[in-house]
PDB file of N, CA and C in Angstrom:
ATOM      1  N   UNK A   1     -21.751   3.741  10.633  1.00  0.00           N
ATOM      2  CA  UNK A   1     -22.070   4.602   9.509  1.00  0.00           C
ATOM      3  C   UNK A   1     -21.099   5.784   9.419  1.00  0.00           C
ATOM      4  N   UNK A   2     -20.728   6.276  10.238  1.00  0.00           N
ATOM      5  CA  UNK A   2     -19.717   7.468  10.572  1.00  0.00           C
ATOM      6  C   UNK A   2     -18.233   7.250   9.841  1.00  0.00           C
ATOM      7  N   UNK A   3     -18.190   5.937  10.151  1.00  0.00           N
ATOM      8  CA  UNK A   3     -16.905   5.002   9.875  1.00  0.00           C
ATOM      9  C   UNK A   3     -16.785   5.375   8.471  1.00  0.00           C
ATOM     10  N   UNK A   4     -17.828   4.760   7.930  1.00  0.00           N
ATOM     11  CA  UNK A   4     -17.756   4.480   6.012  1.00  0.00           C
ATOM     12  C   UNK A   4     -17.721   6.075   5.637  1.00  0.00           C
ATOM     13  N   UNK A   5     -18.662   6.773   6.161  1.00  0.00           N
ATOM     14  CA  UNK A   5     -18.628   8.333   5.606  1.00  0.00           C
ATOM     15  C   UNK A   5     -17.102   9.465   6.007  1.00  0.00           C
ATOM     16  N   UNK A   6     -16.799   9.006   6.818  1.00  0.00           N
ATOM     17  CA  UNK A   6     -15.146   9.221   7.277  1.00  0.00           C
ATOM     18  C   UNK A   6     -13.959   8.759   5.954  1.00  0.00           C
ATOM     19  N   UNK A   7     -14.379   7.505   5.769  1.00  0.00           N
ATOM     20  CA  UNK A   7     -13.287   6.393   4.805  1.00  0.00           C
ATOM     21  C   UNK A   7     -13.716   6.999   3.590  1.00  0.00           C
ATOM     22  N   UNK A   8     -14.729   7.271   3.165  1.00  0.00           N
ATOM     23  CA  UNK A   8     -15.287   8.052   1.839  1.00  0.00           C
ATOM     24  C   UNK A   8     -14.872   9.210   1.869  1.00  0.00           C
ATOM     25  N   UNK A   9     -14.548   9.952   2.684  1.00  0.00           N
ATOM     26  CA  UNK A   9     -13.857  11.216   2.733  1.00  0.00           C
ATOM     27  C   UNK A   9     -12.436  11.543   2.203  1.00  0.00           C
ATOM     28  N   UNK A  10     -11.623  10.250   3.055  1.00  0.00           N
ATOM     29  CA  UNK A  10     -10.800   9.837   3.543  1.00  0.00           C
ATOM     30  C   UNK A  10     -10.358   9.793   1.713  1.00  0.00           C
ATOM     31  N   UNK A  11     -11.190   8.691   1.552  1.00  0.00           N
ATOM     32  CA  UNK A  11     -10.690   8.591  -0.313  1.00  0.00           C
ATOM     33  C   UNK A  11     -10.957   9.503  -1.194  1.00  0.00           C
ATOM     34  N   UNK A  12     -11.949  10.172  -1.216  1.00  0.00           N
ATOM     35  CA  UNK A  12     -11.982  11.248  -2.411  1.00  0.00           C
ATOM     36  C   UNK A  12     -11.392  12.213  -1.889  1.00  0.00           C
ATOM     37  N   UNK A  13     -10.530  12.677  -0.406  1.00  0.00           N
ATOM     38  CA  UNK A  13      -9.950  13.423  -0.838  1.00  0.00           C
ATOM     39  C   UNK A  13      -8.418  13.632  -1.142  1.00  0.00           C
ATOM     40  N   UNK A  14      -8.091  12.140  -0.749  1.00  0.00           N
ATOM     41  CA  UNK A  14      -7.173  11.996  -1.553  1.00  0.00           C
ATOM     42  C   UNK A  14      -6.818  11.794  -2.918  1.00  0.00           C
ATOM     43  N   UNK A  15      -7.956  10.957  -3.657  1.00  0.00           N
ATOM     44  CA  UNK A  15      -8.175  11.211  -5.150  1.00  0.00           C
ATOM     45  C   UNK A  15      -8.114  12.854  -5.237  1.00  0.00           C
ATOM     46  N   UNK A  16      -8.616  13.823  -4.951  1.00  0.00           N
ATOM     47  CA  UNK A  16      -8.702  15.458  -5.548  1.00  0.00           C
ATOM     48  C   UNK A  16      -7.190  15.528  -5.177  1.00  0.00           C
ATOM     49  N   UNK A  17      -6.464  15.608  -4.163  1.00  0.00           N
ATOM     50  CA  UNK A  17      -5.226  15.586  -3.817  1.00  0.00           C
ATOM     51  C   UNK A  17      -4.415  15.570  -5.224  1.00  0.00           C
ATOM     52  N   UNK A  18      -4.639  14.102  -5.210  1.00  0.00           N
ATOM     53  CA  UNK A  18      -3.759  13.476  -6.303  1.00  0.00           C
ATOM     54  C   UNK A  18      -3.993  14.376  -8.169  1.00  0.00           C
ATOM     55  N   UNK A  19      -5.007  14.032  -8.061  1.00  0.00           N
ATOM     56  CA  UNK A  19      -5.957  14.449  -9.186  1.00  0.00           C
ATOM     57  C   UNK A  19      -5.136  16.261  -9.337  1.00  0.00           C
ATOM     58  N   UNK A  20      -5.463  16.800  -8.176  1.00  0.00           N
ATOM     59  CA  UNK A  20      -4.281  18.060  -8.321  1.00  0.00           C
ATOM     60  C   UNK A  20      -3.245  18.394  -8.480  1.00  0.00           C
ATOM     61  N   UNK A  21      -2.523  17.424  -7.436  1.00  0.00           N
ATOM     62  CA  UNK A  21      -0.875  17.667  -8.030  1.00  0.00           C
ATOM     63  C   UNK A  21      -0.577  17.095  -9.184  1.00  0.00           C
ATOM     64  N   UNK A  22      -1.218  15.994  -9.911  1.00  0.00           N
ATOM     65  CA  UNK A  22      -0.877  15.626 -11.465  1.00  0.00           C
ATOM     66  C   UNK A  22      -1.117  16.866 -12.139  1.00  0.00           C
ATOM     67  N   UNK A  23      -1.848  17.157 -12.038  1.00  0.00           N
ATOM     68  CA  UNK A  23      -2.115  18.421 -12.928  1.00  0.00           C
ATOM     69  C   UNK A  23      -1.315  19.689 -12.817  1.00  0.00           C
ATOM     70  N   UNK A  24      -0.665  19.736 -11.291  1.00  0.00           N
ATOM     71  CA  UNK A  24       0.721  21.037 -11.288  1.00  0.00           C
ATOM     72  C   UNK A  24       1.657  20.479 -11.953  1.00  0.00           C
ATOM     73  N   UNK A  25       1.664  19.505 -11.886  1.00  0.00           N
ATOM     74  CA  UNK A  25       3.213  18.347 -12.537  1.00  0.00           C
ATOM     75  C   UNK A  25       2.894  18.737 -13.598  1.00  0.00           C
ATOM     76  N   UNK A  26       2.047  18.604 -14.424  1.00  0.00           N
ATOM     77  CA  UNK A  26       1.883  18.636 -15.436  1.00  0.00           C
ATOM     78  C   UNK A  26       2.182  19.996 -16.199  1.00  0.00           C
ATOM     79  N   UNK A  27       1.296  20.760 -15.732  1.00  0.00           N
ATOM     80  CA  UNK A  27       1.617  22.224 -16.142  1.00  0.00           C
ATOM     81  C   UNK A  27       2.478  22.923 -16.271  1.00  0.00           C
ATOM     82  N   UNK A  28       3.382  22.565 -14.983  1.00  0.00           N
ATOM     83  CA  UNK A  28       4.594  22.619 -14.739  1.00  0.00           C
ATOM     84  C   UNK A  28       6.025  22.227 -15.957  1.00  0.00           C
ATOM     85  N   UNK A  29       5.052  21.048 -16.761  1.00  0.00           N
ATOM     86  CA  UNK A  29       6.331  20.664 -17.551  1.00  0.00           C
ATOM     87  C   UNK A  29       7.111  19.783 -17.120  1.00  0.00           C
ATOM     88  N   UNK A  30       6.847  19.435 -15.451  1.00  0.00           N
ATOM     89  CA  UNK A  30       7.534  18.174 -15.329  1.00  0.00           C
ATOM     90  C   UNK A  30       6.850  16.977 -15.513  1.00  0.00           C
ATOM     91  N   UNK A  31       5.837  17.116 -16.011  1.00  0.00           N
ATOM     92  CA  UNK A  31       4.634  15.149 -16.052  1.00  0.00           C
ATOM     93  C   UNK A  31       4.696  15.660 -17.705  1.00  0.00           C
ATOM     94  N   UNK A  32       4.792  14.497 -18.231  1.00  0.00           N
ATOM     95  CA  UNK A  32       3.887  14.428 -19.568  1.00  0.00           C
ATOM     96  C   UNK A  32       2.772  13.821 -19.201  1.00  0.00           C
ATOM     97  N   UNK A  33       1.660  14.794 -20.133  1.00  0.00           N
ATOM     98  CA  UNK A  33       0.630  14.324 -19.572  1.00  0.00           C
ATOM     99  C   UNK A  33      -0.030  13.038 -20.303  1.00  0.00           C
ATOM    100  N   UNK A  34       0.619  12.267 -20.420  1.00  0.00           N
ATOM    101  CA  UNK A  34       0.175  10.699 -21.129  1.00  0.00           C
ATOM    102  C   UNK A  34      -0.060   9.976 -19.818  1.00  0.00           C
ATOM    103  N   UNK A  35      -1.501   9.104 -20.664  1.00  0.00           N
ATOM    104  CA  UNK A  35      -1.604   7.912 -19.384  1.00  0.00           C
ATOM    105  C   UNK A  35      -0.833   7.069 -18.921  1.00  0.00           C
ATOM    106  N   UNK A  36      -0.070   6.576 -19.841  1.00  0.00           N
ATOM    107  CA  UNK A  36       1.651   5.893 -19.138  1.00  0.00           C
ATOM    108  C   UNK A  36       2.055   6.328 -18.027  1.00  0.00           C
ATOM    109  N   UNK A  37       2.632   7.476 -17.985  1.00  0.00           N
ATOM    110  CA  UNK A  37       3.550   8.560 -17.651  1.00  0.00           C
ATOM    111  C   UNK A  37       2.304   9.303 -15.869  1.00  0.00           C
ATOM    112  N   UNK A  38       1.113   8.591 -16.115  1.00  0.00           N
ATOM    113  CA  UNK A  38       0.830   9.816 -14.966  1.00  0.00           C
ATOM    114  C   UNK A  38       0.135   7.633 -14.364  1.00  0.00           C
ATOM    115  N   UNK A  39       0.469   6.742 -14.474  1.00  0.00           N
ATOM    116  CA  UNK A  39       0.374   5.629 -14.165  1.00  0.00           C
ATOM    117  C   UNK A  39       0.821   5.584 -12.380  1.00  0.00           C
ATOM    118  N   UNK A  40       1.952   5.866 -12.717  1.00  0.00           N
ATOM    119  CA  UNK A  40       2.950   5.455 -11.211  1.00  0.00           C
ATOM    120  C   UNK A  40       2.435   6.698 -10.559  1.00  0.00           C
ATOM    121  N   UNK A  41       2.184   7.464 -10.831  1.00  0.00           N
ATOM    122  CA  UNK A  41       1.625   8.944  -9.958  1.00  0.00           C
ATOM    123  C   UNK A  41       0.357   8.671  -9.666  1.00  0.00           C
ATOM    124  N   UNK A  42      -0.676   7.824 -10.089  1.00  0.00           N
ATOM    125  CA  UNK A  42      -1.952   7.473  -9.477  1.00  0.00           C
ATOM    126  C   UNK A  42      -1.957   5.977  -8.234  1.00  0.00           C
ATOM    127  N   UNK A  43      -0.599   5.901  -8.474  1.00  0.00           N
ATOM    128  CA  UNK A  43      -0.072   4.282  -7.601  1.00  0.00           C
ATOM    129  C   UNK A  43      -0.158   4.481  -6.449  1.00  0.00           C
ATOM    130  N   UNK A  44       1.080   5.840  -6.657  1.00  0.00           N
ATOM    131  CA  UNK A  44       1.358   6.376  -5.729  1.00  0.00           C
ATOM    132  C   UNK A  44       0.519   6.958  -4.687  1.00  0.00           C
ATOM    133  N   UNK A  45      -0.760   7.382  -5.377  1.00  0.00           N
ATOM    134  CA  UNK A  45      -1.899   8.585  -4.732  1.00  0.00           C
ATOM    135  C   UNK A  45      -2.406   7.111  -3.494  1.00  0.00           C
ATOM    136  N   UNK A  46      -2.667   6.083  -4.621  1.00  0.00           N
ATOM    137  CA  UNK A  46      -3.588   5.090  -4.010  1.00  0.00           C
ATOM    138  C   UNK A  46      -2.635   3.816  -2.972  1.00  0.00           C
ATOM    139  N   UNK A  47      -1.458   4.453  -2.884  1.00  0.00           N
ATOM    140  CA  UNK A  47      -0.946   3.950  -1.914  1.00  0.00           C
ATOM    141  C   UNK A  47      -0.903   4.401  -0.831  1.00  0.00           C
ATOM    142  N   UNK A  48      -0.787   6.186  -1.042  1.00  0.00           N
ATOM    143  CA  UNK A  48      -1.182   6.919   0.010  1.00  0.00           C
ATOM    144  C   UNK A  48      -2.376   6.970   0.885  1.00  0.00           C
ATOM    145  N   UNK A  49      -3.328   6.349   0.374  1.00  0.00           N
ATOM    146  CA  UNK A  49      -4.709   6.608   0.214  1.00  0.00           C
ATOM    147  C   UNK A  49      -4.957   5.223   1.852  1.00  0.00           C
ATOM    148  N   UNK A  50      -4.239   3.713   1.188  1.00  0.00           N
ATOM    149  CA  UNK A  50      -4.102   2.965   1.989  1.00  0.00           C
ATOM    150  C   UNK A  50      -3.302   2.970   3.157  1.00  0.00           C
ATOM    151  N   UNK A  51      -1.996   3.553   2.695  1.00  0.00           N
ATOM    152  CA  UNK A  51      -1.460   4.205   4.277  1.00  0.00           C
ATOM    153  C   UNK A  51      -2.134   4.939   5.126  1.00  0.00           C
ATOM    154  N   UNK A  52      -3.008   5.891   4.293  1.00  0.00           N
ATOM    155  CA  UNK A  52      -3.883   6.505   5.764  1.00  0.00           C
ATOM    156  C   UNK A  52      -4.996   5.681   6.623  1.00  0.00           C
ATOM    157  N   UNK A  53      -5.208   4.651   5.824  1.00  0.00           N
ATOM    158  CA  UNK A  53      -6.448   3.848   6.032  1.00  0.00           C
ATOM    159  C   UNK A  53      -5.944   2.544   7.559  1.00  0.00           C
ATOM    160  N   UNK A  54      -4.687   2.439   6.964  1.00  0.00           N
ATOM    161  CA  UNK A  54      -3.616   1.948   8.014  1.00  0.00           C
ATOM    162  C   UNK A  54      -3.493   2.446   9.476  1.00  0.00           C
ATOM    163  N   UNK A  55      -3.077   3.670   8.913  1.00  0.00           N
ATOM    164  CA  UNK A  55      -2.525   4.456  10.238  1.00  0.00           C
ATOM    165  C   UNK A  55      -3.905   4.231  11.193  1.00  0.00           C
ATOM    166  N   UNK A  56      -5.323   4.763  10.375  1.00  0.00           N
ATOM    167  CA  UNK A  56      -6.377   4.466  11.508  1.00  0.00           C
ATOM    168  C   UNK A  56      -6.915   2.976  11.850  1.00  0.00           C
ATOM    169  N   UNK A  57      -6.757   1.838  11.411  1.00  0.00           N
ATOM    170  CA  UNK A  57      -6.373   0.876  12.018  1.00  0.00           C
ATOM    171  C   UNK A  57      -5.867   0.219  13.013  1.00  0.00           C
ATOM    172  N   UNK A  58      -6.283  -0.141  14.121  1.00  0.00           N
ATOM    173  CA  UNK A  58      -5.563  -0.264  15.477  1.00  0.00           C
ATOM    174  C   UNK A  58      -4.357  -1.413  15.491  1.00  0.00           C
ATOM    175  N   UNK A  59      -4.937  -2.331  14.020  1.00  0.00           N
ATOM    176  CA  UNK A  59      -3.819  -3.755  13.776  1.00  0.00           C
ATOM    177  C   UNK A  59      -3.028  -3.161  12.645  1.00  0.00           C
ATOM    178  N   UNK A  60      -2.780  -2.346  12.216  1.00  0.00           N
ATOM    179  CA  UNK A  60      -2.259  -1.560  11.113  1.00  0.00           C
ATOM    180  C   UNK A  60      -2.361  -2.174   9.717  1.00  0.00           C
ATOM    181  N   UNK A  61      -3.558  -2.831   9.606  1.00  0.00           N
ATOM    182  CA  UNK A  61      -3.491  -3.824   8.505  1.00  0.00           C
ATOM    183  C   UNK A  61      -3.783  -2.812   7.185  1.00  0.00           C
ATOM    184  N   UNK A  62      -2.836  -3.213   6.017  1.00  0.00           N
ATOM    185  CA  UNK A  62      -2.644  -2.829   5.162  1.00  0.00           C
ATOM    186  C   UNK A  62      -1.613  -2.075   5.259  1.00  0.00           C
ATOM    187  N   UNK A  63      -0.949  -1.928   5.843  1.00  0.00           N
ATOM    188  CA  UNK A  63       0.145  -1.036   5.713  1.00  0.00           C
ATOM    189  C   UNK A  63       1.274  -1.353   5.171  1.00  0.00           C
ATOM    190  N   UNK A  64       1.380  -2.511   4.978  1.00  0.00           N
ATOM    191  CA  UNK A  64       2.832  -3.321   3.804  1.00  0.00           C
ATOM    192  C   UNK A  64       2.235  -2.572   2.761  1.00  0.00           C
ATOM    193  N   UNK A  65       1.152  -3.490   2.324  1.00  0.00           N
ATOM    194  CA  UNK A  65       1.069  -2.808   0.786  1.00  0.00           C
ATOM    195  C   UNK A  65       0.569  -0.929   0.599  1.00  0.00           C
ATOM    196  N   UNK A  66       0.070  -0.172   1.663  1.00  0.00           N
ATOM    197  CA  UNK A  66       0.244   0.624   1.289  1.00  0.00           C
ATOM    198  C   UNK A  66       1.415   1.579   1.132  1.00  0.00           C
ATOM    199  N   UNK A  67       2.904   1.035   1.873  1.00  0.00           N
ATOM    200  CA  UNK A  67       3.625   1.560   1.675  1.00  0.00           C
ATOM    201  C   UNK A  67       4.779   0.912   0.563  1.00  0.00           C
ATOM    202  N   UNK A  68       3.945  -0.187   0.187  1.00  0.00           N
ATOM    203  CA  UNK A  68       4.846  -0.662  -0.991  1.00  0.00           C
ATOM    204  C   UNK A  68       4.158  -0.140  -2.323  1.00  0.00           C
ATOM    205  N   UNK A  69       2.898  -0.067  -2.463  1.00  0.00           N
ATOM    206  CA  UNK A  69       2.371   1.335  -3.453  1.00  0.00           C
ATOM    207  C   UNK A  69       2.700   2.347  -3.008  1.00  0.00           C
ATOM    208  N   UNK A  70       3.017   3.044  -2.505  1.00  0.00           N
ATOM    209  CA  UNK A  70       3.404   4.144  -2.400  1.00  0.00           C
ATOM    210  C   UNK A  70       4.790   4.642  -2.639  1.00  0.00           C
ATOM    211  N   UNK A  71       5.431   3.729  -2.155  1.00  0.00           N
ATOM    212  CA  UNK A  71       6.732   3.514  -2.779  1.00  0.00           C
ATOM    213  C   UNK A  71       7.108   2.812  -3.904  1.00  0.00           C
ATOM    214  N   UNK A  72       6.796   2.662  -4.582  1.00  0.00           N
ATOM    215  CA  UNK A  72       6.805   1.891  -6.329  1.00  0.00           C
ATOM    216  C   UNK A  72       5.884   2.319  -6.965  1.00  0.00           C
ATOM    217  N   UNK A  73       5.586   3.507  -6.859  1.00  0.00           N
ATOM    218  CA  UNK A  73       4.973   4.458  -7.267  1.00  0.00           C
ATOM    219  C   UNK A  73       5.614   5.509  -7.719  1.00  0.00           C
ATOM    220  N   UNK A  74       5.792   6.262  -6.722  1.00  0.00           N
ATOM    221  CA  UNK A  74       7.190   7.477  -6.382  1.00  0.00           C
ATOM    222  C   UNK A  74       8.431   6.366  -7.142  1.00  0.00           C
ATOM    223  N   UNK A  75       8.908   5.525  -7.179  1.00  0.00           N
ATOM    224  CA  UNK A  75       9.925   4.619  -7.797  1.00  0.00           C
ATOM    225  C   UNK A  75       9.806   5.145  -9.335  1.00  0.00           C
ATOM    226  N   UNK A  76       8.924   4.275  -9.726  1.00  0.00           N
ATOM    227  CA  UNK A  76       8.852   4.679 -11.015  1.00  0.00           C
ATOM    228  C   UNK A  76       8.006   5.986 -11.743  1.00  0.00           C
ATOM    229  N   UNK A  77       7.480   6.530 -10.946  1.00  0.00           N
ATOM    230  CA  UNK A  77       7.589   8.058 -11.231  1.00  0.00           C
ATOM    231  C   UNK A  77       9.515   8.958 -11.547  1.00  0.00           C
ATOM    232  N   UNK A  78      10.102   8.236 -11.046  1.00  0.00           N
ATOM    233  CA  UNK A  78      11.175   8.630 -11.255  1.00  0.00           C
ATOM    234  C   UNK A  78      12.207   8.045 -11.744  1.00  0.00           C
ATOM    235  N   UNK A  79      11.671   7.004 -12.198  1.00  0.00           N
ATOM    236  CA  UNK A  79      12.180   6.320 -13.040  1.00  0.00           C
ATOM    237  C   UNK A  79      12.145   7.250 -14.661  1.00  0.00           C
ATOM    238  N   UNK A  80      10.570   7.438 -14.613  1.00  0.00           N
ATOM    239  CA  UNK A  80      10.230   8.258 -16.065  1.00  0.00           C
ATOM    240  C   UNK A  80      10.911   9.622 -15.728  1.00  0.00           C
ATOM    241  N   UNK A  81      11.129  10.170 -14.601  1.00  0.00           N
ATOM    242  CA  UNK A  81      11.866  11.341 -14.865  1.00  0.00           C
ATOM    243  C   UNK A  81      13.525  11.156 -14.999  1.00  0.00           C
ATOM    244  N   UNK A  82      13.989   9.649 -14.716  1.00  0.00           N
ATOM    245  CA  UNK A  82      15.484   9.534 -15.502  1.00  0.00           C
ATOM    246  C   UNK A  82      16.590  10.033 -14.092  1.00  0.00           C
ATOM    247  N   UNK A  83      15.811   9.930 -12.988  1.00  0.00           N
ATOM    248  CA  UNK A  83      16.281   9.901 -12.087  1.00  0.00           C
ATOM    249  C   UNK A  83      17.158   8.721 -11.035  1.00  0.00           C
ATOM    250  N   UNK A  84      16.196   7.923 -11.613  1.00  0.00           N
ATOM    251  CA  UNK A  84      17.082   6.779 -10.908  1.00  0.00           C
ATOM    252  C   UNK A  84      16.952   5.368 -12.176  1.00  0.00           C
ATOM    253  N   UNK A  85      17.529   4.729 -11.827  1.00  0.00           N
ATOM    254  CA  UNK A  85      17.733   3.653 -13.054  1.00  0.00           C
ATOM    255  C   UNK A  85      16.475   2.257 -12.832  1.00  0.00           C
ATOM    256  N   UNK A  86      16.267   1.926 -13.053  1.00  0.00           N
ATOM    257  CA  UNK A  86      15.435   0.851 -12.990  1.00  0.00           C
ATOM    258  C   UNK A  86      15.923  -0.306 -12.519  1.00  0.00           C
ATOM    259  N   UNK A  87      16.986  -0.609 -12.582  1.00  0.00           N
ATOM    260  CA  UNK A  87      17.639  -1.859 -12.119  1.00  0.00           C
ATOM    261  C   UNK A  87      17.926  -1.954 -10.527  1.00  0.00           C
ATOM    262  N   UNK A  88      17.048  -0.732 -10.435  1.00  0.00           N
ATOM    263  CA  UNK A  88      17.475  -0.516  -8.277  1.00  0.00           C
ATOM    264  C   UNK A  88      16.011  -1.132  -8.010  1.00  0.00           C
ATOM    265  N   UNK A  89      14.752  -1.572  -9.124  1.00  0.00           N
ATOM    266  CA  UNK A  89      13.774  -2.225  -8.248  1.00  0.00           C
ATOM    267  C   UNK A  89      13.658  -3.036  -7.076  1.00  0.00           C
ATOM    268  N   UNK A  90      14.177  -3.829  -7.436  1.00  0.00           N
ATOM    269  CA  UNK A  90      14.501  -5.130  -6.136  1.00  0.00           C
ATOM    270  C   UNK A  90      14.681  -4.663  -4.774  1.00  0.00           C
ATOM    271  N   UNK A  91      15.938  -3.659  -4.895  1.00  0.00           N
ATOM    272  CA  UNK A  91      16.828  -3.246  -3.691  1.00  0.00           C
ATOM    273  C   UNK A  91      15.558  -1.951  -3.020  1.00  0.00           C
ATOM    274  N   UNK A  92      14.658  -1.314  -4.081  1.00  0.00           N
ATOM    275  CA  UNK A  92      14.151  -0.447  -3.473  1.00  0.00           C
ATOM    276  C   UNK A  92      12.624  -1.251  -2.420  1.00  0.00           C
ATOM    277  N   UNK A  93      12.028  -2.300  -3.789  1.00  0.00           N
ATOM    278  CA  UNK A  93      11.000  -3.179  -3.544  1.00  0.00           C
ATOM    279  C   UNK A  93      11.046  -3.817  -1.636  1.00  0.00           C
ATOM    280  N   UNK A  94      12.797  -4.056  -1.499  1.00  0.00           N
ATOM    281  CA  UNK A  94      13.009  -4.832  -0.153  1.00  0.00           C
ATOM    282  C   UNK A  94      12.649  -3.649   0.943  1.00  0.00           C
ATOM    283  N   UNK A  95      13.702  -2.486   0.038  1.00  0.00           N
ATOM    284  CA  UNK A  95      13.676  -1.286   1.721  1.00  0.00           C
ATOM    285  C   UNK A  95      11.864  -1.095   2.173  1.00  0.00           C
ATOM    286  N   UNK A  96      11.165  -1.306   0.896  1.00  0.00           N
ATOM    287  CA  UNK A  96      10.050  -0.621   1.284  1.00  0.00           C
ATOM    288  C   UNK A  96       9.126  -1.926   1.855  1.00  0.00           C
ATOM    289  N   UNK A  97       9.201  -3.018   1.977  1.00  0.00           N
ATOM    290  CA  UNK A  97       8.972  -4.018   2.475  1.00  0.00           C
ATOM    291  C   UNK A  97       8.700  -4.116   4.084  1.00  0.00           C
ATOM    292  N   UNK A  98      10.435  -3.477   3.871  1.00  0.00           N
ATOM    293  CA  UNK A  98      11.018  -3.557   5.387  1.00  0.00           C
ATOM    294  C   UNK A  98      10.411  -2.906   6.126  1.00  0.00           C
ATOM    295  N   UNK A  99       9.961  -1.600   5.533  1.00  0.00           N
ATOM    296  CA  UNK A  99      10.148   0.036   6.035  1.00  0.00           C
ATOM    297  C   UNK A  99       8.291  -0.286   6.974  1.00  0.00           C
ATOM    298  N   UNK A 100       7.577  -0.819   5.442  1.00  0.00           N
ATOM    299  CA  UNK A 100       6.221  -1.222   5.928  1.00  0.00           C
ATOM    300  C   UNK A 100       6.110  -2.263   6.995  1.00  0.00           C
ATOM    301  N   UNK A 101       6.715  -3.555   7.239  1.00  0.00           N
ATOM    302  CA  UNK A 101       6.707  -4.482   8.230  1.00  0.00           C
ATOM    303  C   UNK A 101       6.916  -3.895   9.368  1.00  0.00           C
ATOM    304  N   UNK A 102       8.406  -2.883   9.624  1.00  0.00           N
ATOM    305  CA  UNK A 102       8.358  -1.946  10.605  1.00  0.00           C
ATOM    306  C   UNK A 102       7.377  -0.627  11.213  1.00  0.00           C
ATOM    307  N   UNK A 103       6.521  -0.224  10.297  1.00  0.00           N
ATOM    308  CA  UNK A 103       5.596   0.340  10.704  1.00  0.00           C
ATOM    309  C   UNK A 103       4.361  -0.481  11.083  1.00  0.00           C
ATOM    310  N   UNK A 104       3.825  -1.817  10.670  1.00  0.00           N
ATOM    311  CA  UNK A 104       2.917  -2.181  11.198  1.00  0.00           C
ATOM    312  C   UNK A 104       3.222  -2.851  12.583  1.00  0.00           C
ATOM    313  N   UNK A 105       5.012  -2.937  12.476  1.00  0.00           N
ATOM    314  CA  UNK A 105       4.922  -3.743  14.356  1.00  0.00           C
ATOM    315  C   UNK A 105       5.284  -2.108  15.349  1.00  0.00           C
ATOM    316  N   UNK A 106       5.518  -1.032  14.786  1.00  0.00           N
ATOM    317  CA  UNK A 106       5.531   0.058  15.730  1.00  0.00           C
ATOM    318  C   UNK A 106       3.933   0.566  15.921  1.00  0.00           C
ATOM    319  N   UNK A 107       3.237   0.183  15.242  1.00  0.00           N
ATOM    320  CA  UNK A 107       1.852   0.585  15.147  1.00  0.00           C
ATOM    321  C   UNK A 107       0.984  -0.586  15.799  1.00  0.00           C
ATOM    322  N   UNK A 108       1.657  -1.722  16.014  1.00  0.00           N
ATOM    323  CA  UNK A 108       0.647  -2.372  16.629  1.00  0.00           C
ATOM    324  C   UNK A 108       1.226  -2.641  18.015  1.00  0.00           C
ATOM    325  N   UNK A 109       2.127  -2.395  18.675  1.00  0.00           N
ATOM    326  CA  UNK A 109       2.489  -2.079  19.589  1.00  0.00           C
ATOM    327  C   UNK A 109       2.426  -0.900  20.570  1.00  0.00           C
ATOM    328  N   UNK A 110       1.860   0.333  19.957  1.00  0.00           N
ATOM    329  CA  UNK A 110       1.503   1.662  20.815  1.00  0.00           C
ATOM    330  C   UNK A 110      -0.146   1.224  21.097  1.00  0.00           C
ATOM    331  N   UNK A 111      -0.407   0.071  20.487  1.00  0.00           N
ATOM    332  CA  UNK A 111      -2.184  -0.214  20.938  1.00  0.00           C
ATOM    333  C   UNK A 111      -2.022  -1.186  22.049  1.00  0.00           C
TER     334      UNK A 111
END
């Protein structure tokens, strides 16, 4: 029971997290605040959300995909800010592949 009320924590407070910094972005003038546009910034939140869920995991399961939402998230968050081009998906899609496969065998190896 501790577990689930921990993981419920765990998620809403990363939803308020998220839910906040969209809204400095925003204010800020750097987010438009359209649902398009704040899409990859909620990807992102909920990739984060699964990376932490990872890290406490002793088999690190989920941690590909939370660091491949998390990273194709932040991707095309900056994509809409015209920062990087879109045609680097693939090449970014692999690093973050990689990046995640390597964290779940450094993470399941300190257990």
């Amino acid at each position: 029971m501790a577990t689930t009320s921990r993981r419920g924590q765990s998620f809403w407070g990363t939803v308020l997290i998220g839910i906040g910094l969209g809204l400095l972005l925003v204010r800020q003038g750097l987010l438009a605040p359209t649902i398009g546009d704040l899409l990859p910034f909620a990807v992102a939140i909920i990739g984060l959300w699964m990376l932490l869920g990872a890290l406490r995991d002793p088999r690190g399961r989920g941690m590909v995909a939370g660091v491949v939402a998390t990273i194709g998230g932040l991707f095309f968050l900056a994509v809409g800010f015209g920062w990087v081009q879109q045609e680097a998906f693939l090449a970014v899609l692999l690093v973050s592949l990689g990046l995640g496969l390597l964290l779940r065998s450094w993470r399941a190896r300190e257990d």
